[in-house]
Protein backbone atom coordinates (compact mmCIF):
# COMPACT_ATOMS: atom_id res chain seq x y z
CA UNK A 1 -3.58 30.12 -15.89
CA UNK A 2 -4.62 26.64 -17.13
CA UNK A 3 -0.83 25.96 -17.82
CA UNK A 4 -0.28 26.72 -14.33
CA UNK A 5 -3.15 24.23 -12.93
CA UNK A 6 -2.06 21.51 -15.59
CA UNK A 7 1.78 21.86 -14.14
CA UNK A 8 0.17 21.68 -10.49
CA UNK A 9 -1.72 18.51 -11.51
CA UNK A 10 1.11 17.06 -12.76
CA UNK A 11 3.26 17.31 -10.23
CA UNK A 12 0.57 16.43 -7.23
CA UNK A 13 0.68 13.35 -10.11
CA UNK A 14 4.22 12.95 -9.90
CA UNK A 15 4.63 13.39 -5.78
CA UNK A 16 1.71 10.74 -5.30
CA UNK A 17 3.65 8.14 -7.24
CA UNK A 18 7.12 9.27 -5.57
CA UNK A 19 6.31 8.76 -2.21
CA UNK A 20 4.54 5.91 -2.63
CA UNK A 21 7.55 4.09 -4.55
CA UNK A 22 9.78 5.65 -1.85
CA UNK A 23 6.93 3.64 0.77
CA UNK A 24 7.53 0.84 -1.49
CA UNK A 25 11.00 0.92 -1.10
CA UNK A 26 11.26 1.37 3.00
CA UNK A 27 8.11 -1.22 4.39
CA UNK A 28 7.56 -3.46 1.00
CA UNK A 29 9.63 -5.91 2.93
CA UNK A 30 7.38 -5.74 5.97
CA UNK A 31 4.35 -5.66 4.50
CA UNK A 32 5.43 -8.72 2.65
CA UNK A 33 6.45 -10.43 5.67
CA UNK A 34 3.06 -8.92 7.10
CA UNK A 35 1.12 -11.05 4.59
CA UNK A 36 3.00 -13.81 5.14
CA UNK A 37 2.57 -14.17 8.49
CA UNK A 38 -1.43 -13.74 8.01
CA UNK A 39 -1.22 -15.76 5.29
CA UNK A 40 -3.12 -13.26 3.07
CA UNK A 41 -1.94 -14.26 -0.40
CA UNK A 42 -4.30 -11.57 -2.20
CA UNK A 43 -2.54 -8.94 -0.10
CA UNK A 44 1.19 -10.49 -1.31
CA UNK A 45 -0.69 -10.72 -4.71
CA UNK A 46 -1.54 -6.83 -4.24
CA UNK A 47 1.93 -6.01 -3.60
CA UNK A 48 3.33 -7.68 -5.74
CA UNK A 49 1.24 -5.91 -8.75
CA UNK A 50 1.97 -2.48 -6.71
CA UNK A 51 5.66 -3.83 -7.18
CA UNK A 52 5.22 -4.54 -10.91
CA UNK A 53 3.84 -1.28 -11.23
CA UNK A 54 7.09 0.69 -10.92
CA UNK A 55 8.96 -1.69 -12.78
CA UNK A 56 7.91 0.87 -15.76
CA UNK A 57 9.49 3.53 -16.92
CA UNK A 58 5.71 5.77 -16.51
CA UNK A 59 3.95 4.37 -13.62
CA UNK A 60 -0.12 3.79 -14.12
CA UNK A 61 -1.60 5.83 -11.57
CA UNK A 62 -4.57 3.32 -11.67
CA UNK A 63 -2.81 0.43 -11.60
CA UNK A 64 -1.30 1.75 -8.47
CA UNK A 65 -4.72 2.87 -7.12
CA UNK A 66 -6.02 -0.23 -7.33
CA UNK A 67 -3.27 -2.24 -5.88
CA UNK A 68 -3.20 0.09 -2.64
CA UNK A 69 -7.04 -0.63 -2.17
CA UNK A 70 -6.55 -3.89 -2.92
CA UNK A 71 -3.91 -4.24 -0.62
CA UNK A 72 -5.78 -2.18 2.18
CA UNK A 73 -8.22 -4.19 2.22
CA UNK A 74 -6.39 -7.14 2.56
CA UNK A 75 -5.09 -5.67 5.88
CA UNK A 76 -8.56 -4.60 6.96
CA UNK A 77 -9.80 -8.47 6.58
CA UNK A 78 -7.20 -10.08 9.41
CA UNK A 79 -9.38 -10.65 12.29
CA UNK A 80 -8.65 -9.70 15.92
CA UNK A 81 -8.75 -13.47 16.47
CA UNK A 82 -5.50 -14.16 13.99
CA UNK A 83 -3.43 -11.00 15.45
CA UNK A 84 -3.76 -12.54 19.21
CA UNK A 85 -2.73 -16.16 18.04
CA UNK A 86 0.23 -13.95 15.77
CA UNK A 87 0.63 -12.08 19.02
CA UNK A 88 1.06 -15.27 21.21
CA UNK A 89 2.73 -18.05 18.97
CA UNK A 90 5.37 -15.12 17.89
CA UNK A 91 5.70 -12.58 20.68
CA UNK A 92 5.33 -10.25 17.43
CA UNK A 93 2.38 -6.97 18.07
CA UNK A 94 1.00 -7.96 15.52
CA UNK A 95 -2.11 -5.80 16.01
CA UNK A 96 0.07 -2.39 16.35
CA UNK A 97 2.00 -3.47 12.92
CA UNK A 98 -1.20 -3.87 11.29
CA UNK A 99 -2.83 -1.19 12.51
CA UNK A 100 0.21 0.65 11.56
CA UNK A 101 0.61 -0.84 7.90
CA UNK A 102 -3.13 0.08 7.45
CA UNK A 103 -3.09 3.47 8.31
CA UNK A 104 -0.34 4.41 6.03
CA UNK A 105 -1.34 2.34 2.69
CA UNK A 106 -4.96 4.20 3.48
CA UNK A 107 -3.34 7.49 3.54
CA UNK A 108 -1.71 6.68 0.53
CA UNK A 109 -4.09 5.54 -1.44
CA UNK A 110 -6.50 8.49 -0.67
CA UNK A 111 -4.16 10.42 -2.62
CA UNK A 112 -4.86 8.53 -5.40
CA UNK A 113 -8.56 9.12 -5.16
CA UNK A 114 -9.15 10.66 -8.32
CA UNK A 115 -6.48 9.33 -10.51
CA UNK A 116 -8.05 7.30 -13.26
């Protein structure tokens, strides 16, 4: 039986980390952009670690748990203020995007909630 749980942990482990390179992979590029736009270097800063993170061979499940709350947070700090100028000066939703960006890097890192 404890074989059995320790293979189940491992591979709740292994799907964690999977889908959220495989996040990585499809909406890095927007969520750079994302930052960019806000000018929210921390967040870039965030991703970029989250980025570095899978450039090993055995991703850190903490490292990666730390970068998504880091980078979560980051999202959670743009005002209402910034997304209506973003909105205006770019013709760009940039309240939907965020909003959007924010839900899924939360979902994703609370499956990392007990990893390291």
């Amino acid at each position: 039986m404890h074989t059995i749980t320790h293979e189940k942990n491992a591979q709740a482990a292994y799907d964690r980390i999977a889908d959220t390179q495989q996040h990585l992979r499809r909406h890095g590029p927007a969520l750079c952009d994302l930052f960019n736009i806000f000018d929210a270097p921390c967040g870039f800063d965030a991703l970029c670690d989250l980025h570095g993170a899978f450039s090993r061979q055995h991703p850190d499940a903490f490292t990666i748990k730390v970068a998504l709350k880091e980078i979560k947070e980051a999202l959670a700090q743009q005002t209402s203020q910034a997304t209506d100028y973003i909105a205006r000066d770019r013709d760009f939703d940039a309240s939907a995007t965020l909003r959007w960006h924010g839900a899924r890097i939360s979902e994703l890192h609370a499956r990392f909630q007990y990893a390291g």
